[in-house]
N, C-alpha and C. Protein backbone atom coordinates (compact mmCIF):
# COMPACT_ATOMS: atom_id res chain seq x y z
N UNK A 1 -48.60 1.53 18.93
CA UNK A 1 -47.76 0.37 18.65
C UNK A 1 -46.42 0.55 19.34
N UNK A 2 -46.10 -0.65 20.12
CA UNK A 2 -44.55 -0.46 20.73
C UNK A 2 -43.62 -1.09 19.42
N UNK A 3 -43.01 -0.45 19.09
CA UNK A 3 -42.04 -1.12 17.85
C UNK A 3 -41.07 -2.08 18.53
N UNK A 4 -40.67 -1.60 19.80
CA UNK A 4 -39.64 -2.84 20.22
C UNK A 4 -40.35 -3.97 20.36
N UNK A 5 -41.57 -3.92 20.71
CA UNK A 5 -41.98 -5.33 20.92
C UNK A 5 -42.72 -5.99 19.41
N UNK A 6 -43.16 -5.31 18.76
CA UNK A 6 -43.65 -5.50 17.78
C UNK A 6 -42.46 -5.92 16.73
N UNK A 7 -41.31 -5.36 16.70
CA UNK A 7 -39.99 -6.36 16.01
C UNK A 7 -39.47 -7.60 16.70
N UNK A 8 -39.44 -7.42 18.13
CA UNK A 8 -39.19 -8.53 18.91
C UNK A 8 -40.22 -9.79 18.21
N UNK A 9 -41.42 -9.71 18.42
CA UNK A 9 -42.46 -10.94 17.54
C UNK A 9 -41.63 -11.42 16.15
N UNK A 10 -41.83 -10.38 15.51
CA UNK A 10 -41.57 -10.95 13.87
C UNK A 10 -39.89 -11.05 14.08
N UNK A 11 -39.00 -10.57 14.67
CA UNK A 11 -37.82 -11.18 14.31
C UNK A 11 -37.54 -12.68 15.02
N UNK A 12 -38.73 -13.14 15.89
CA UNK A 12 -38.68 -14.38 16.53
C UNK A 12 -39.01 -15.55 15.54
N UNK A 13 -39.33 -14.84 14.32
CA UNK A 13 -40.35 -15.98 13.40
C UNK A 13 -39.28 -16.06 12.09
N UNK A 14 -38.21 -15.41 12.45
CA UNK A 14 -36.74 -15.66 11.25
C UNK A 14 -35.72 -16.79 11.68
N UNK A 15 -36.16 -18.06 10.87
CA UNK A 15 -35.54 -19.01 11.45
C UNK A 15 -33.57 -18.62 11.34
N UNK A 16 -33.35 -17.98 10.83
CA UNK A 16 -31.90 -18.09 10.73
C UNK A 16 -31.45 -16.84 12.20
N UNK A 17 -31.13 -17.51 12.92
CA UNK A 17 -30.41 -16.86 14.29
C UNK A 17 -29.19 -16.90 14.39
N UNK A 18 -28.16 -16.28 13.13
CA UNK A 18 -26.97 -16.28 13.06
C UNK A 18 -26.62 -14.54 13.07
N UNK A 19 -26.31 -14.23 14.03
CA UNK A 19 -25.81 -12.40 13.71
C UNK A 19 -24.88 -12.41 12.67
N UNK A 20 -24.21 -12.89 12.37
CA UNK A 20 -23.37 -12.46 10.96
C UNK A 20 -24.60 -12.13 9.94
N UNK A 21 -25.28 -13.40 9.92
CA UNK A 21 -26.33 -13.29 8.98
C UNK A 21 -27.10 -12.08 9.04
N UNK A 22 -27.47 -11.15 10.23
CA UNK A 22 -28.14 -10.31 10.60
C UNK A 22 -27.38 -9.32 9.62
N UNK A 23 -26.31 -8.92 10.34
CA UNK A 23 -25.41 -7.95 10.04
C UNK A 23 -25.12 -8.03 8.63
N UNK A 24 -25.09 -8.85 7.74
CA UNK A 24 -25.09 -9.16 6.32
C UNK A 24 -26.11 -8.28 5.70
N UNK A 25 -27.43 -8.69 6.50
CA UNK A 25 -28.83 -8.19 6.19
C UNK A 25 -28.53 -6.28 6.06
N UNK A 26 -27.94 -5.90 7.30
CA UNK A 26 -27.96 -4.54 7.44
C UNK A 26 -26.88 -3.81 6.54
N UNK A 27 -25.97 -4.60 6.22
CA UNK A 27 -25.05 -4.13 5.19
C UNK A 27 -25.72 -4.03 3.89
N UNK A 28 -26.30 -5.16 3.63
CA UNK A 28 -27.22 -5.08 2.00
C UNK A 28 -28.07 -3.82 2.02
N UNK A 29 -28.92 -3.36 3.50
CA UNK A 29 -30.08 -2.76 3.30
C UNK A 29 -28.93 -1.01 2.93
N UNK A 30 -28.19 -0.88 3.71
CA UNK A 30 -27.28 0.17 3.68
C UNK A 30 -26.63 0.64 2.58
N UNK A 31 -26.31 -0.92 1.58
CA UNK A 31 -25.88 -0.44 0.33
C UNK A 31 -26.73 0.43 -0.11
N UNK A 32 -28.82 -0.24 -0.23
CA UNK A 32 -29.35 0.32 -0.67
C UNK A 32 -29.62 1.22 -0.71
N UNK A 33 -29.27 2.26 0.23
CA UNK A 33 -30.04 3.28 1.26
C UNK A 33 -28.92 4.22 -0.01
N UNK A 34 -27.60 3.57 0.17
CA UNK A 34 -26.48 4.41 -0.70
C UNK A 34 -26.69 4.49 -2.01
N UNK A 35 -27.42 3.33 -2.52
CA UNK A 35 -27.62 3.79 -4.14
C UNK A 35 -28.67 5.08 -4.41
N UNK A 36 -29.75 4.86 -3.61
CA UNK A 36 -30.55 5.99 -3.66
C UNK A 36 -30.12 6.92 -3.74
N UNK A 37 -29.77 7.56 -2.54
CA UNK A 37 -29.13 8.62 -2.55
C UNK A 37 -27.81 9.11 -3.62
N UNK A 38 -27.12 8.16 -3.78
CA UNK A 38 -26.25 8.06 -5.33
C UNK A 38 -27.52 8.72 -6.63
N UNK A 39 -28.53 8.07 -6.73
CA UNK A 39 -29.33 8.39 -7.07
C UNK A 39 -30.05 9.72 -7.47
N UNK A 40 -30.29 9.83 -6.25
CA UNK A 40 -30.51 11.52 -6.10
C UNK A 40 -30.25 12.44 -6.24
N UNK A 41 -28.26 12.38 -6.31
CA UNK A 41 -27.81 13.32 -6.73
C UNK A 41 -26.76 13.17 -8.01
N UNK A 42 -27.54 12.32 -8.63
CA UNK A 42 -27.32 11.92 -9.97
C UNK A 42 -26.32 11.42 -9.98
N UNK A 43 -25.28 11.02 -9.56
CA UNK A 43 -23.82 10.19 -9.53
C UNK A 43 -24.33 9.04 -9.85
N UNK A 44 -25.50 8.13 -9.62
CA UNK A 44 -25.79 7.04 -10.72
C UNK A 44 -27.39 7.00 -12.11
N UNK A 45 -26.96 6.43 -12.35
CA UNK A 45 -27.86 6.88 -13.94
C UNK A 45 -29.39 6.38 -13.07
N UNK A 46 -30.50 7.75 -12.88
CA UNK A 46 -32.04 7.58 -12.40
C UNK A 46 -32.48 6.80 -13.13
N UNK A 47 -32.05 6.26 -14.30
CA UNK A 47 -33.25 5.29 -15.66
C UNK A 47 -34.35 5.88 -15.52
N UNK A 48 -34.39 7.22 -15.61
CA UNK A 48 -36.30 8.01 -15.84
C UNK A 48 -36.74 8.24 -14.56
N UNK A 49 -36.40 7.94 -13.49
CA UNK A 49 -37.16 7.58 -11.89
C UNK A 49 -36.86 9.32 -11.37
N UNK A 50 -38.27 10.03 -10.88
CA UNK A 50 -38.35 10.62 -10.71
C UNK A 50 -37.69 11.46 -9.19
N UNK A 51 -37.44 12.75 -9.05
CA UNK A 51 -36.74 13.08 -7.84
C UNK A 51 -38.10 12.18 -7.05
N UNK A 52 -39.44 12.54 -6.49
CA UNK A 52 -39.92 11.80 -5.59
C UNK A 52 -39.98 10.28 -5.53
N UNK A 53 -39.94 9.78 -6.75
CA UNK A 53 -39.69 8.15 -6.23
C UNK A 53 -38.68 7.86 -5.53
N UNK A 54 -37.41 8.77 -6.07
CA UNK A 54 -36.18 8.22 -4.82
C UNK A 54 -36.38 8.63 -3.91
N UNK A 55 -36.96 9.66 -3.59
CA UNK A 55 -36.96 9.96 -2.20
C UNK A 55 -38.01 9.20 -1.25
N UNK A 56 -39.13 8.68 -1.85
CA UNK A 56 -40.00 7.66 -1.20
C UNK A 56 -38.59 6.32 -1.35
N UNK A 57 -38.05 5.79 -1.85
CA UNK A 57 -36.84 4.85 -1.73
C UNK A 57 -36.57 4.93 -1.33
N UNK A 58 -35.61 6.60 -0.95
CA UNK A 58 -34.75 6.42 0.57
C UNK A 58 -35.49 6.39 1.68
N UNK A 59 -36.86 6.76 1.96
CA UNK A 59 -37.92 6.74 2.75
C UNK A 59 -37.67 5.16 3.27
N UNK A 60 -37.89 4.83 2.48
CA UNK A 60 -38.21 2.97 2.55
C UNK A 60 -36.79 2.29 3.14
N UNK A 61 -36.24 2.70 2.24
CA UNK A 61 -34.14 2.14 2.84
C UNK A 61 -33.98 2.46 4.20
N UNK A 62 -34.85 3.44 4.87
CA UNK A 62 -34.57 4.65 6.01
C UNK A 62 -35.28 2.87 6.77
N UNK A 63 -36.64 2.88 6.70
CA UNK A 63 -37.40 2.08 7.64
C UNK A 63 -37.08 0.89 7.43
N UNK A 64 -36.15 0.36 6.37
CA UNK A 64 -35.74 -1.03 6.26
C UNK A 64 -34.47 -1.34 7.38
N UNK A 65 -34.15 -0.16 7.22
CA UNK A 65 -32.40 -0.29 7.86
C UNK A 65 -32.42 -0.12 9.22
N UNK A 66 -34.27 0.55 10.05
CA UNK A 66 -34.16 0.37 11.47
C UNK A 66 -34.88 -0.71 11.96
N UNK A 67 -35.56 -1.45 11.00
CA UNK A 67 -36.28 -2.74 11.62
C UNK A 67 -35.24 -3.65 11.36
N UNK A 68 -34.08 -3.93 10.54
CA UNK A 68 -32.70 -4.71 10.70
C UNK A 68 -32.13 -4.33 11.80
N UNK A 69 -32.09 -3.28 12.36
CA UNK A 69 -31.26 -2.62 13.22
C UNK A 69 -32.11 -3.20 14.42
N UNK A 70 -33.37 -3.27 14.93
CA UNK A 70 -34.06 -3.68 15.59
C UNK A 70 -34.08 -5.27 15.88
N UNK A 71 -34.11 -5.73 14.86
CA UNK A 71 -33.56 -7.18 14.69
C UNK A 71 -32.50 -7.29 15.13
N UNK A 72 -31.38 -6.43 14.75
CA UNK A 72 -30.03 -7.14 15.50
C UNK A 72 -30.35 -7.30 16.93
N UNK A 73 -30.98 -5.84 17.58
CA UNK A 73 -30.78 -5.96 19.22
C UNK A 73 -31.67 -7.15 19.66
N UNK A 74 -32.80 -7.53 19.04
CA UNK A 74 -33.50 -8.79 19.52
C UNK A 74 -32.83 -10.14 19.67
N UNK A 75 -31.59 -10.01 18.31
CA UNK A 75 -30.96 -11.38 18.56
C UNK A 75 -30.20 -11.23 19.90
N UNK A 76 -29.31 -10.76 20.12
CA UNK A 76 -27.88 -10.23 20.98
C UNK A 76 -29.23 -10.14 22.43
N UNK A 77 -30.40 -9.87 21.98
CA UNK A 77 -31.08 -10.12 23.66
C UNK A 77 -31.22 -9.01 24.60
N UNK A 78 -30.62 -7.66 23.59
CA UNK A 78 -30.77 -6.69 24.44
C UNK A 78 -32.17 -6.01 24.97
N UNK A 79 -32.35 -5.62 26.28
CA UNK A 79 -33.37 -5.37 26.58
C UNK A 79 -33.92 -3.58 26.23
N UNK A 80 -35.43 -3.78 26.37
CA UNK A 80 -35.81 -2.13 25.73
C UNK A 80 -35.16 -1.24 26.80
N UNK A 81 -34.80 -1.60 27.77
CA UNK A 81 -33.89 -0.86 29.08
C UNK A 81 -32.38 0.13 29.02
N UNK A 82 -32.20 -1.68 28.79
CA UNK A 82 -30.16 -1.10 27.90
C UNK A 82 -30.46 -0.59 26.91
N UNK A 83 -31.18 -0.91 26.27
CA UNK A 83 -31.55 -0.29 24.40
C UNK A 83 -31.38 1.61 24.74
N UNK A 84 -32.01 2.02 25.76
CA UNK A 84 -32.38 3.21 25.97
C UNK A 84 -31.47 3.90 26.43
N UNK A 85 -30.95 3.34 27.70
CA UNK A 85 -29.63 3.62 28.34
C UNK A 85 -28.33 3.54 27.16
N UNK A 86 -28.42 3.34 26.44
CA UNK A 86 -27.34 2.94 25.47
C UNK A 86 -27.27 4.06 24.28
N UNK A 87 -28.79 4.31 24.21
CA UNK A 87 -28.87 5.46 23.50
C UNK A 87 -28.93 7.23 23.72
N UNK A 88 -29.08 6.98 24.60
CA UNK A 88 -28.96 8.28 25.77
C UNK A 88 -27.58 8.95 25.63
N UNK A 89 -26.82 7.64 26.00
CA UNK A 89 -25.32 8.00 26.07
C UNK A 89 -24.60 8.35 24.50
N UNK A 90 -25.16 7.54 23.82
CA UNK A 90 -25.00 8.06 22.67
C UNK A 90 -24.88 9.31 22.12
N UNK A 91 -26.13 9.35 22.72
CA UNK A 91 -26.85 10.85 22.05
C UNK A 91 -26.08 11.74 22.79
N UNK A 92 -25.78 11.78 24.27
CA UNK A 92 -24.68 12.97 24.51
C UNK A 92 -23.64 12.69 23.84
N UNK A 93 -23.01 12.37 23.78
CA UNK A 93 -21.62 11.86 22.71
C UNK A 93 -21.90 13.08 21.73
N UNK A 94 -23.34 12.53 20.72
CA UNK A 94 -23.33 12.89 19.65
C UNK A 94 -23.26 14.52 19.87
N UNK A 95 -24.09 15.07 20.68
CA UNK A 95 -24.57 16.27 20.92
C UNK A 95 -22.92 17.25 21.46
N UNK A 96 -22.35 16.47 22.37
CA UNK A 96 -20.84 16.80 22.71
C UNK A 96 -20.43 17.18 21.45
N UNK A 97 -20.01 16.17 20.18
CA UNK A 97 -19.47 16.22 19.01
C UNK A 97 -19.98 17.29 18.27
N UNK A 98 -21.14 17.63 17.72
CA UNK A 98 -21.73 18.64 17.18
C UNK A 98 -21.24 20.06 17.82
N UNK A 99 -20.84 20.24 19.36
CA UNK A 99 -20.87 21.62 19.81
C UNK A 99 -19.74 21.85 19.44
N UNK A 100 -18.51 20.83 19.76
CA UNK A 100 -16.92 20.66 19.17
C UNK A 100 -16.98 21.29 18.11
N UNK A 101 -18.22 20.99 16.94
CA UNK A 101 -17.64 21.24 15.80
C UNK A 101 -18.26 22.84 15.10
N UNK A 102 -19.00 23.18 15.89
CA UNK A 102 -19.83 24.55 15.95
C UNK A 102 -18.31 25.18 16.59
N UNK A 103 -17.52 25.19 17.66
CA UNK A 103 -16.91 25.65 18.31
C UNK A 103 -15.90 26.41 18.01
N UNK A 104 -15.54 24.59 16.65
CA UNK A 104 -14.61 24.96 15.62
C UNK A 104 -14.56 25.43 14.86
N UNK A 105 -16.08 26.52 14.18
CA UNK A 105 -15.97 27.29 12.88
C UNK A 105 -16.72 26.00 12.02
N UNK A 106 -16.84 24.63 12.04
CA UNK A 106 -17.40 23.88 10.92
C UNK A 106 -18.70 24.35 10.42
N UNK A 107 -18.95 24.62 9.61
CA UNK A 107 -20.61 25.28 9.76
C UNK A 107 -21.49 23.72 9.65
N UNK A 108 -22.78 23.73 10.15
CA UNK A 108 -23.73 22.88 10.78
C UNK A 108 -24.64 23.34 10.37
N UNK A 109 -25.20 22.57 9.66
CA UNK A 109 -26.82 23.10 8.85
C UNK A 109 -27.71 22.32 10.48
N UNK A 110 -28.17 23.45 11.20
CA UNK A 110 -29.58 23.30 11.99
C UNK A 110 -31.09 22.89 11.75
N UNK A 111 -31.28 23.51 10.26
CA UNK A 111 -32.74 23.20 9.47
C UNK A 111 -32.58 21.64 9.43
N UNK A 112 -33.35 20.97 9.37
CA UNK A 112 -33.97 19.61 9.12
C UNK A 112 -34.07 19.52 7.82
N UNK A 113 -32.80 17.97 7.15
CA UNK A 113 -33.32 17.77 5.93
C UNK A 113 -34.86 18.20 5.42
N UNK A 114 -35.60 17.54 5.96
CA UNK A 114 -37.01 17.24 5.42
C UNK A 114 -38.04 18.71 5.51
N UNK A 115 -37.16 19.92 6.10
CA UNK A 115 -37.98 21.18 6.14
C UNK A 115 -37.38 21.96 5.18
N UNK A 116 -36.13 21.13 4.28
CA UNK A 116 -35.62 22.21 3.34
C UNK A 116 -36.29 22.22 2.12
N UNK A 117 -36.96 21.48 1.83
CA UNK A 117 -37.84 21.41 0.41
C UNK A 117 -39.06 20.46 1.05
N UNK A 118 -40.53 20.67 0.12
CA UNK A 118 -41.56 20.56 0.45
C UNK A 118 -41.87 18.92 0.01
N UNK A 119 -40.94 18.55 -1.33
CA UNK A 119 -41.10 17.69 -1.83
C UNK A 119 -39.87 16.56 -1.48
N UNK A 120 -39.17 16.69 -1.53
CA UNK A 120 -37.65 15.63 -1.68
C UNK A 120 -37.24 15.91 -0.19
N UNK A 121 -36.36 15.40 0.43
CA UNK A 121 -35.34 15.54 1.14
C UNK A 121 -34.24 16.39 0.46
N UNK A 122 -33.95 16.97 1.07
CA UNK A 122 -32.02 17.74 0.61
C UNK A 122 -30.93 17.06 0.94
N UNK A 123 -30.36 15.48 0.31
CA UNK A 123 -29.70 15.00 1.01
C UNK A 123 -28.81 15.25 -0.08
């Protein structure tokens, strides 16, 4: 499955083509993503909901918040080209930033959330 093209379809079939509206969308999904994890580490009341249900939640908040995110670039028209090129550069940025901060003494957890426990994420 190509996901860019496969969001490109279904975000063609959302009659509202207003990016505010988009961006509204990705703010709501983001809150959600934040309650979870609020969630998780108990700063809001679980009501009984087990460590793995939130973490299948934030699972879900995770894939909600990149098919919005996917949606935005379909409206704005960006192509899977720039999409890539755009992220590239990013990603050195990001990778620049991380060595800065290794450089600086910050300590940097290397392990992968998802390899620190078998069951949950460690977020």
């Amino acid at each position: 499955m190509n996901l860019f093209e496969e969001t490109k379809k279904v975000s063609a079939l959302n009659p509202n083509t207003e990016l505010f509206f988009r961006v509204a969308k990705m703010q709501e999904e983001l809150g959600e993503l934040a309650t979870a994890c609020l969630e998780f580490h108990h700063y809001k009341n679980r009501k009984d909901k087990s460590a793995e249900y939130i973490a299948e939640n934030i699972y879900e908040e995770i894939a909600d918040i990149v098919l919005v995110a996917y949606d935005l670039i379909h409206i704005v028209e960006m192509s899977e080209e720039e999409l890539q090129v755009r992220i590239t550069e990013k990603m050195e940025k990001w990778k620049k930033g991380i060595e800065n901060f290794k450089e600086k003494g910050f300590p940097i957890n290397e392990e992968s959330v998802l390899t620190q426990t078998s069951t949950t994420p460690n977020l």
